[in-house]
N, C-alpha and C. Protein backbone atom coordinates (compact mmCIF):
# COMPACT_ATOMS: atom_id res chain seq x y z
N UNK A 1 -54.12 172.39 245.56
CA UNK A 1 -54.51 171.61 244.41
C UNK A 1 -55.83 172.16 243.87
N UNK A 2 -55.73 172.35 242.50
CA UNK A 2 -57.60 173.10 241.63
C UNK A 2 -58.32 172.11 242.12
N UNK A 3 -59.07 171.91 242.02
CA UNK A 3 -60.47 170.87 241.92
C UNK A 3 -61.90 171.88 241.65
N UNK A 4 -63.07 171.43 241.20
CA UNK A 4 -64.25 171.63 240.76
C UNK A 4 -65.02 170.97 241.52
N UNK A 5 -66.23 171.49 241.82
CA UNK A 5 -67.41 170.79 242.25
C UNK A 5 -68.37 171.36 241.97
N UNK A 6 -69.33 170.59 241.94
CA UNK A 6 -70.83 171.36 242.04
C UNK A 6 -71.14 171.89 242.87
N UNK A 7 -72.08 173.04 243.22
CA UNK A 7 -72.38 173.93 243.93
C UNK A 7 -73.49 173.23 244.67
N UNK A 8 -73.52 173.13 245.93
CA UNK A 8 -75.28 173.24 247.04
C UNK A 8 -75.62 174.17 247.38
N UNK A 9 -76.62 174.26 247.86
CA UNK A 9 -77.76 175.63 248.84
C UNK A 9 -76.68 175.82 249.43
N UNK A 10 -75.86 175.32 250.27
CA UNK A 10 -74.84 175.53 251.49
C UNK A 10 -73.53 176.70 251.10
N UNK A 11 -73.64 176.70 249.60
CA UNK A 11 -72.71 177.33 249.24
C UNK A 11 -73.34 178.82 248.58
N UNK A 12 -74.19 179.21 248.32
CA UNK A 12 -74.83 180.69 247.85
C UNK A 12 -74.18 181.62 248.41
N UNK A 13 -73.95 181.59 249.57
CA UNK A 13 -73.57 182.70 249.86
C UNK A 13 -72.34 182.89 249.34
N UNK A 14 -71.31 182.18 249.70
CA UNK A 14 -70.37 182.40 248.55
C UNK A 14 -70.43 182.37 247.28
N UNK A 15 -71.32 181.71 246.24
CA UNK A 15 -71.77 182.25 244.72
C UNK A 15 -71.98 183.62 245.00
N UNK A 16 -72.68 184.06 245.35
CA UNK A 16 -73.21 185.55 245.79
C UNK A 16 -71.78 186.67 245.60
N UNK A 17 -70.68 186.63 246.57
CA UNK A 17 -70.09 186.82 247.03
C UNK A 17 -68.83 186.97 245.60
N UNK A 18 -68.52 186.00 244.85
CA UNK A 18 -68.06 185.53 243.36
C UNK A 18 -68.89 186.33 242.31
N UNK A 19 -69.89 186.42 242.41
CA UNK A 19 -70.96 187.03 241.43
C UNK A 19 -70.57 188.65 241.63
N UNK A 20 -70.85 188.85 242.60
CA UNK A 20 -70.69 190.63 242.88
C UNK A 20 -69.51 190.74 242.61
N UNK A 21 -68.46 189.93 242.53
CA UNK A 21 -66.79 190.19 242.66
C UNK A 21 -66.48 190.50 241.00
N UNK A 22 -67.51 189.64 239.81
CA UNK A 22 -67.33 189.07 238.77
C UNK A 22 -68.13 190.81 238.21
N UNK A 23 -68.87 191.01 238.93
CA UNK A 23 -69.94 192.21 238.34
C UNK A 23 -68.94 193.81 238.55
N UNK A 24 -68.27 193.71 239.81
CA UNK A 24 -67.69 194.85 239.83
C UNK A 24 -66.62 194.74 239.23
N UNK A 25 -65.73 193.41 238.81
CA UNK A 25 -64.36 193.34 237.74
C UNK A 25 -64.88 194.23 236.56
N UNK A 26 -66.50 194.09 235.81
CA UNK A 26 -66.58 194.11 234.52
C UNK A 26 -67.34 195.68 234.83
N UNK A 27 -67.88 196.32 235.73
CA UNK A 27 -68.47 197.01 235.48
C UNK A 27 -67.74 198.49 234.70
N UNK A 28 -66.44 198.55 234.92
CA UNK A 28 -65.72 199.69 233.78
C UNK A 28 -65.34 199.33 232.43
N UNK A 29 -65.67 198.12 232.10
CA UNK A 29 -65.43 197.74 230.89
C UNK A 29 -66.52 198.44 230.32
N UNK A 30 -66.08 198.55 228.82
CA UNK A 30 -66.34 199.44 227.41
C UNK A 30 -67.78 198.47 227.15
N UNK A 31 -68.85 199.47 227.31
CA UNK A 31 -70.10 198.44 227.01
C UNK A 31 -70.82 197.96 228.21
N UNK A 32 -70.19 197.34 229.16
CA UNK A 32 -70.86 197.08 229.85
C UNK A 32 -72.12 197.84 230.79
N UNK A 33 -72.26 199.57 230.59
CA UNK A 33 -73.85 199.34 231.12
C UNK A 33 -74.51 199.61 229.98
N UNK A 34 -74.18 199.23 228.74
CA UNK A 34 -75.21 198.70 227.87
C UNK A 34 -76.00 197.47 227.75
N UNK A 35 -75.73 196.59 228.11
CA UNK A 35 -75.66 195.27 228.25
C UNK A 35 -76.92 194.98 229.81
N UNK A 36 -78.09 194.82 229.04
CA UNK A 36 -79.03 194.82 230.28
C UNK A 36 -79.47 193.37 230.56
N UNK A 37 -80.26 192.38 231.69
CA UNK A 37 -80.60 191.58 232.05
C UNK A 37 -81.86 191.07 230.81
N UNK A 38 -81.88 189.42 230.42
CA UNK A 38 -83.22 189.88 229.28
C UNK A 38 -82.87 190.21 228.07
N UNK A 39 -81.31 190.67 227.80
CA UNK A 39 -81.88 191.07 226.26
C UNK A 39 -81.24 190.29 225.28
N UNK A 40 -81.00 189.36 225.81
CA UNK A 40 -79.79 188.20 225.10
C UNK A 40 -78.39 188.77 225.14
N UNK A 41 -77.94 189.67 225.50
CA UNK A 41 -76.77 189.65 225.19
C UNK A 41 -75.84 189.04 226.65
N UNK A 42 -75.77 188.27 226.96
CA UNK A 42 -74.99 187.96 228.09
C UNK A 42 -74.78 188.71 229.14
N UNK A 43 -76.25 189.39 229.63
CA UNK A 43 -76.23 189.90 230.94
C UNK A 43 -75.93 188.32 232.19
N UNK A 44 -75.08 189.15 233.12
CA UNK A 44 -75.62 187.91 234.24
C UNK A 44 -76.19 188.12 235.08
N UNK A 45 -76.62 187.15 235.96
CA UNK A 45 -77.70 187.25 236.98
C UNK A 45 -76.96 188.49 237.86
N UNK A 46 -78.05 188.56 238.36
CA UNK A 46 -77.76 189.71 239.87
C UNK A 46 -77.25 189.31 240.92
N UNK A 47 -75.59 189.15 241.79
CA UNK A 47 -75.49 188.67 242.66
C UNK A 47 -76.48 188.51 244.19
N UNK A 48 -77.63 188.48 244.05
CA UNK A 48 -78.26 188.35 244.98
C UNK A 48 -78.27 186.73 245.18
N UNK A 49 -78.93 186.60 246.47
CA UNK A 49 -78.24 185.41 247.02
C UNK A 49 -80.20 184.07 246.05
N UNK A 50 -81.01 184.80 246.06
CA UNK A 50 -82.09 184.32 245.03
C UNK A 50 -81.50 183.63 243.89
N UNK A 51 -81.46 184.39 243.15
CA UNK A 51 -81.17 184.42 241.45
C UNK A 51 -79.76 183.52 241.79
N UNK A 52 -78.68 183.77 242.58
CA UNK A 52 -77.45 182.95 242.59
C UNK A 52 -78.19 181.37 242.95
N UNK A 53 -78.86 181.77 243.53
CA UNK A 53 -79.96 180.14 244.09
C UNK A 53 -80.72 179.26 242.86
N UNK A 54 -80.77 179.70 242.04
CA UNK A 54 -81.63 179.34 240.85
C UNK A 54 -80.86 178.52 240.26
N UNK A 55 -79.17 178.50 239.78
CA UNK A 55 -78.33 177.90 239.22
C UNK A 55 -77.86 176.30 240.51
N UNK A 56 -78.34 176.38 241.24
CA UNK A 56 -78.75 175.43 242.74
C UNK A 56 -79.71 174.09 242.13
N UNK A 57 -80.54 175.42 242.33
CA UNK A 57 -81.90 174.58 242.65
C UNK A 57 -82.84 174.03 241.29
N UNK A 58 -82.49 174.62 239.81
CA UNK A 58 -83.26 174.41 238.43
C UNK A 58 -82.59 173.32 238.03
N UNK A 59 -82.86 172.06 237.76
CA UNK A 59 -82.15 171.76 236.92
C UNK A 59 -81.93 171.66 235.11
N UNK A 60 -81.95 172.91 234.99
CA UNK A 60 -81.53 172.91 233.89
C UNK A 60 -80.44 174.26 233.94
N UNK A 61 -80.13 174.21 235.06
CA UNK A 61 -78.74 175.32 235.40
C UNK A 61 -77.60 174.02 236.58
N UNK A 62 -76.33 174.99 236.23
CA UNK A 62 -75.77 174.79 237.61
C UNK A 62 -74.97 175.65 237.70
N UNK A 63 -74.23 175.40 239.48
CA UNK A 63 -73.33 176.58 239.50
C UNK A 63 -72.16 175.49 239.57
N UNK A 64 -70.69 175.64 239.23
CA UNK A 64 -69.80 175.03 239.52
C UNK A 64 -69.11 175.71 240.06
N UNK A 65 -67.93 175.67 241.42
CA UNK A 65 -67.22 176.18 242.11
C UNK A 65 -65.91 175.56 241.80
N UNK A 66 -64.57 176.57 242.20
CA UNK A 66 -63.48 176.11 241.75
C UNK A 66 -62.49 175.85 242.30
N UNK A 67 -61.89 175.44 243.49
CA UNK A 67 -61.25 175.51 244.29
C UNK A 67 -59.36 175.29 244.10
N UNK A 68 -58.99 176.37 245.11
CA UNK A 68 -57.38 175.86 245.78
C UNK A 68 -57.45 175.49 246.85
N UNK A 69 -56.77 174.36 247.11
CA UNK A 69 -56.99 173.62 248.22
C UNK A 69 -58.46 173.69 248.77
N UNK A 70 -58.30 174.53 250.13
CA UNK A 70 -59.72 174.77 250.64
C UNK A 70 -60.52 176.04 249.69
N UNK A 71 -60.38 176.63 249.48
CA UNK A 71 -60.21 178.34 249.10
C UNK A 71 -61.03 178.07 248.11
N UNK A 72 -62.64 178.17 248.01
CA UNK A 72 -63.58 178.83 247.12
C UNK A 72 -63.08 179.59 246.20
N UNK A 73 -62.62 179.85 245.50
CA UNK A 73 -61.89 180.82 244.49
C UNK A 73 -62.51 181.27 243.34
N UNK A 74 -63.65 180.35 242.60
CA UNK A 74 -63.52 180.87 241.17
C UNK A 74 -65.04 179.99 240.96
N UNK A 75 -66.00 180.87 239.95
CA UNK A 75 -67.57 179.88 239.42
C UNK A 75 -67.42 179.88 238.13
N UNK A 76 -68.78 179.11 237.99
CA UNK A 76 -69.26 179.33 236.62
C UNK A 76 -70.81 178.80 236.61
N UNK A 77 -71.14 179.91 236.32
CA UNK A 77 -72.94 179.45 235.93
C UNK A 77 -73.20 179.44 234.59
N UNK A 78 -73.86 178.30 234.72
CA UNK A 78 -74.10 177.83 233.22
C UNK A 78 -75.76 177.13 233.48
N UNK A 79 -76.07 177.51 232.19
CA UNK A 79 -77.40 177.58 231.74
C UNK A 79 -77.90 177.14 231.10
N UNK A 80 -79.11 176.00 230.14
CA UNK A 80 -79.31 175.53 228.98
C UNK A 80 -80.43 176.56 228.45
N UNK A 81 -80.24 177.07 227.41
CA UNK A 81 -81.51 178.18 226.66
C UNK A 81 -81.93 176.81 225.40
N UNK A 82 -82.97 176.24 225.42
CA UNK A 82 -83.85 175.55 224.67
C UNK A 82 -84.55 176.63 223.04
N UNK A 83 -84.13 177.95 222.60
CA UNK A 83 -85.08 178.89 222.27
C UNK A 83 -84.44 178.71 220.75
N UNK A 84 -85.30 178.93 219.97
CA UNK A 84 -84.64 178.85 218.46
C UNK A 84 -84.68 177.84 217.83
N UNK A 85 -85.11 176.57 218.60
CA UNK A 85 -85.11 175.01 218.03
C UNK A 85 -83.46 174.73 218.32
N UNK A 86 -82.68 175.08 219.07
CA UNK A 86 -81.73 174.27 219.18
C UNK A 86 -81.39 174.60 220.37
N UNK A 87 -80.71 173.23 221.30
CA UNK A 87 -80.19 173.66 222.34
C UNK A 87 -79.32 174.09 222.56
N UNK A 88 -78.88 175.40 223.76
CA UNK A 88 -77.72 176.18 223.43
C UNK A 88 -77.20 175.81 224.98
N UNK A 89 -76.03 175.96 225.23
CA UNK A 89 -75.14 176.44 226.50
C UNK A 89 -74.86 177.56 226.86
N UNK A 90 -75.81 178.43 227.89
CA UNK A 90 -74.70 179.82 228.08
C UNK A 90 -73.89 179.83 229.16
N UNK A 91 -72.93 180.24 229.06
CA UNK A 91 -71.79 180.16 230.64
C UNK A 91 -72.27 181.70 230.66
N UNK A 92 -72.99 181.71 231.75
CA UNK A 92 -73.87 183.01 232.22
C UNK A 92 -72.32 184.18 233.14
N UNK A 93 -71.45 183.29 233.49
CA UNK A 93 -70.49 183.51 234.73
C UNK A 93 -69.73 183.02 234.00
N UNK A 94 -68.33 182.78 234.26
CA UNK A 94 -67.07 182.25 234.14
C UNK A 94 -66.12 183.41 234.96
N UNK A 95 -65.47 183.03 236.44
CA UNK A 95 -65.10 184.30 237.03
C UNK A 95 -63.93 183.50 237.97
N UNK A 96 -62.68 184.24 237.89
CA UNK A 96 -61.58 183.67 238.78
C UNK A 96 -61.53 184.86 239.83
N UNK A 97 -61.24 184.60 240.91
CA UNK A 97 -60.38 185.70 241.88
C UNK A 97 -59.05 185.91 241.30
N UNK A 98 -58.61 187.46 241.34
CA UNK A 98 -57.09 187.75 240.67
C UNK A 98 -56.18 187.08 241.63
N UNK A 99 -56.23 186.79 242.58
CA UNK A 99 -55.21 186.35 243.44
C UNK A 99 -55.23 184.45 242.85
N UNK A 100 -55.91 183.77 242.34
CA UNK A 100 -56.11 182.61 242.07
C UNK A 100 -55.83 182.18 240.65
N UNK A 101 -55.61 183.29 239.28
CA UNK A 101 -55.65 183.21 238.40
C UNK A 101 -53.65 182.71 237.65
N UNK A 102 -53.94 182.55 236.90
CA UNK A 102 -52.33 182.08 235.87
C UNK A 102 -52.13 181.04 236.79
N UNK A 103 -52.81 179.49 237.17
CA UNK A 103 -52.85 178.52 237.75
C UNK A 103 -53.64 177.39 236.67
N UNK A 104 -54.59 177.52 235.56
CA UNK A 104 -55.16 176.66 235.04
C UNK A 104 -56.80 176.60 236.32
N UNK A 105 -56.70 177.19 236.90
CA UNK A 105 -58.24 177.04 237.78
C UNK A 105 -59.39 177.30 236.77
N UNK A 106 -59.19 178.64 236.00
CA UNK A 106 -59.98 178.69 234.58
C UNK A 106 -60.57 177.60 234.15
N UNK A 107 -59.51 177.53 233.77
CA UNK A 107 -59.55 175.95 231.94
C UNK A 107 -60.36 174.93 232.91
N UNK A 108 -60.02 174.44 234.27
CA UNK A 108 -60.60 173.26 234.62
C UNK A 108 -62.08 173.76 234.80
N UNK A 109 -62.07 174.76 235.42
CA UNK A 109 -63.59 175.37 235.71
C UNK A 109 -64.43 174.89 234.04
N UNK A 110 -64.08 175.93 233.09
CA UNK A 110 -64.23 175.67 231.49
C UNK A 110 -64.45 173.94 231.73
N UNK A 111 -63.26 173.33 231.54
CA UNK A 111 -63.93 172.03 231.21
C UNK A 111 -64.93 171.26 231.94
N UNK A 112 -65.38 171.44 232.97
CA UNK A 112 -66.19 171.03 233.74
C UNK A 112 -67.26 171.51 233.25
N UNK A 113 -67.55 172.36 232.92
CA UNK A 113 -68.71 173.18 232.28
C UNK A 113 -69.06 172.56 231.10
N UNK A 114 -68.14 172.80 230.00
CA UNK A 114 -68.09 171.96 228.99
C UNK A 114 -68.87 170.69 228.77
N UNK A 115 -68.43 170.03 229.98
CA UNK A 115 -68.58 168.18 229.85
C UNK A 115 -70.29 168.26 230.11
N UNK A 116 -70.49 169.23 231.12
CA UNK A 116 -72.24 169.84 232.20
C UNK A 116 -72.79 170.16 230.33
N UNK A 117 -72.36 170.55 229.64
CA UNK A 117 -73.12 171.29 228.82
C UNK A 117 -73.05 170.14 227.56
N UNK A 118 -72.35 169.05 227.68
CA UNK A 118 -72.75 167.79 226.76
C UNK A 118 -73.45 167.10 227.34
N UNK A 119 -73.48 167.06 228.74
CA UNK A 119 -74.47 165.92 229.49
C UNK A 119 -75.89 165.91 229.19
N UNK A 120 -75.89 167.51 228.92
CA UNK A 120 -77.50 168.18 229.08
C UNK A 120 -78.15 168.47 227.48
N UNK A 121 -77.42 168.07 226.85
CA UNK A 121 -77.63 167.82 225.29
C UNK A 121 -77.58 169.09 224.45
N UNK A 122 -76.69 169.63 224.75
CA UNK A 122 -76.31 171.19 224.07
C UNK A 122 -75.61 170.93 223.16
N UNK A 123 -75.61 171.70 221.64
CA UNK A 123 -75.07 171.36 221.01
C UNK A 123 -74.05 172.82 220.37
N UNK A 124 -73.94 173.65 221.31
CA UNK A 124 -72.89 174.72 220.87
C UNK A 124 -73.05 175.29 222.73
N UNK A 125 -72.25 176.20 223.07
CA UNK A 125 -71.87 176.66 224.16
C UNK A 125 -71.53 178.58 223.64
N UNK A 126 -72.36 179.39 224.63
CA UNK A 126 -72.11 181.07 224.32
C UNK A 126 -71.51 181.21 225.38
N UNK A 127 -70.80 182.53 225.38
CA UNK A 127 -69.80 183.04 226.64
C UNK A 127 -69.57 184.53 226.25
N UNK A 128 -69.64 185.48 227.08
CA UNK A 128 -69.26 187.04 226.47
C UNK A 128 -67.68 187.20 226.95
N UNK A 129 -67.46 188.30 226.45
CA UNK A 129 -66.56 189.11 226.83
C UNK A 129 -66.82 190.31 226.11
N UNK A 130 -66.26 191.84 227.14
CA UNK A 130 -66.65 192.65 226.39
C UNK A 130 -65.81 193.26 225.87
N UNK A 131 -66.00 194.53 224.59
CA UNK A 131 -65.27 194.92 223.78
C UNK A 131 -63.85 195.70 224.61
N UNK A 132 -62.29 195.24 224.10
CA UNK A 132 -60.99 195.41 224.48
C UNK A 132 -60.88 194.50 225.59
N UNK A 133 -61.56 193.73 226.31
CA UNK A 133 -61.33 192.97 226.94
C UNK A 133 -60.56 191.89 226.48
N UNK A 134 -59.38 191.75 226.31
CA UNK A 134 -58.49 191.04 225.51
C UNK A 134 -58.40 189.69 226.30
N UNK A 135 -57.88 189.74 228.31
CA UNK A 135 -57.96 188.93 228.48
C UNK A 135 -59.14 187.67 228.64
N UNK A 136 -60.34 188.19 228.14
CA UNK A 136 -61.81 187.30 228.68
C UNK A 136 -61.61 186.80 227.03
N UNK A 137 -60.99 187.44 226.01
CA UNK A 137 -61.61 186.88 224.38
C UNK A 137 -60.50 185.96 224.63
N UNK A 138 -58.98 185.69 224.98
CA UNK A 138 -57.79 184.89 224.59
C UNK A 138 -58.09 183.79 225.74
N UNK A 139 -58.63 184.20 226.90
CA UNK A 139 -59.89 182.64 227.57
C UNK A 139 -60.44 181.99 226.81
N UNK A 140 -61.72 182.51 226.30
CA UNK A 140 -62.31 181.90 225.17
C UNK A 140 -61.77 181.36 224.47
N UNK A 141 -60.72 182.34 223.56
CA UNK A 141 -60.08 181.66 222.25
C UNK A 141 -59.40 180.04 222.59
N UNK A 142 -58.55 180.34 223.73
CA UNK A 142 -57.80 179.49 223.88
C UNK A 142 -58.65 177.88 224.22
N UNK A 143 -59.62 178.20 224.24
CA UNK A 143 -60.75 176.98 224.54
C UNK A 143 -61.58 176.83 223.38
N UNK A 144 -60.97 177.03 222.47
CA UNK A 144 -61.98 176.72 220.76
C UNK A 144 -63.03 177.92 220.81
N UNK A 145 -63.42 178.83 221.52
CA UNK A 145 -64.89 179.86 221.36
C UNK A 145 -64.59 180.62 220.20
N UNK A 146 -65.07 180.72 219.48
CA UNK A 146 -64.98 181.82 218.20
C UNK A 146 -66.25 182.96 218.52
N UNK A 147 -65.80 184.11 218.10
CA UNK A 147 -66.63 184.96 217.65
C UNK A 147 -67.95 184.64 217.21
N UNK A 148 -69.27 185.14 217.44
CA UNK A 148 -70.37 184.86 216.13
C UNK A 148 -71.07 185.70 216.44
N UNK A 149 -70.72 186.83 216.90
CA UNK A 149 -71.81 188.29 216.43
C UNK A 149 -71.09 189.25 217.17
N UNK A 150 -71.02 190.65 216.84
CA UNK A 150 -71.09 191.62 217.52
C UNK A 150 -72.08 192.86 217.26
N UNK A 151 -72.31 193.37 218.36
CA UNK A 151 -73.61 194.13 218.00
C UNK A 151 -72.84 195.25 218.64
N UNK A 152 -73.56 196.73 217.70
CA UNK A 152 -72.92 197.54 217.63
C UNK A 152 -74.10 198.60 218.04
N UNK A 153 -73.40 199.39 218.90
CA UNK A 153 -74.69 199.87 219.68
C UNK A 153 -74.37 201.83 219.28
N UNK A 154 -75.25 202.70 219.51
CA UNK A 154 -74.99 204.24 219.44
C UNK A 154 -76.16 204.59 220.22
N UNK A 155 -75.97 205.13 221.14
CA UNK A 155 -76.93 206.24 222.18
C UNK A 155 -76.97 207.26 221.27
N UNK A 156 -78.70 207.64 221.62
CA UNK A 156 -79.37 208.66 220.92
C UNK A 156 -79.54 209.77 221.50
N UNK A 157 -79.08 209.61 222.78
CA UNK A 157 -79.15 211.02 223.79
C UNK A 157 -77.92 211.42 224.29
């Protein structure tokens, strides 16, 4: 059965563990080592077991975990950015294990997040995916996310 929960200290190491899993899915995607920590564009944290600790311990983050049955399977770190005069939502993470996925574990993860990101008085929600990544944009899509920028990058060397 899916279920969601919030994440404790007790659980980092497995965030950790989800994070690195989520970093090496994306790292051959088109773009991605453009895409640095810091520069707004939806870098995510560093699976280190610290920085995975921060979405723990801040509250103005959390981590949510996603479960089958027992089976840790799937996060999402989400974030409130206060910057610009409006409050924003970033889902820093959104990450299934392939063995756990075409189940709806996603969408519930998503809505849980969702509801975390009205509680906390956000009034829009960001999420990446990167370019040809078809299945991370028809996630999104399929959850109302629209498009609202793409930035277009050219190396000079």
């Amino acid at each position: 059965m899916e279920q969601v929960r919030t994440a404790v200290i007790g659980d980092v190491g497995r965030l950790s563990e989800l994070v690195a899993d989520y970093h090496a899915e994306r790292t051959g995607r088109r773009g991605a080592g453009l895409v640095r920590p810091g520069d707004g564009l939806g870098a995510p944290p560093p699976a280190t077991e610290p920085s995975v600790a921060s979405y723990v311990t801040d509250p103005g983050r959390v981590a949510l975990l996603g479960t089958l049955d027992d089976w840790v399977a799937s996060v999402a770190l989400c974030r409130v950015d206060d910057g610009g005069g409006e409050r924003r939502g970033v889902l820093d993470v959104c990450f299934v294990e392939p063995g756990a996925r075409e189940v709806g574990l996603g969408h519930l993860l998503l809505e849980h997040a969702l509801e975390w990101f009205v509680a906390s008085g956000c009034t829009g929600v960001d999420g990446t995916a990167f370019p040809g990544d078809r299945e991370a944009k028809n996630f999104f899509e399929s959850a109302g996310f629209k498009a609202r920028l793409l930035v277009m990058h050219k190396p000079l060397r």
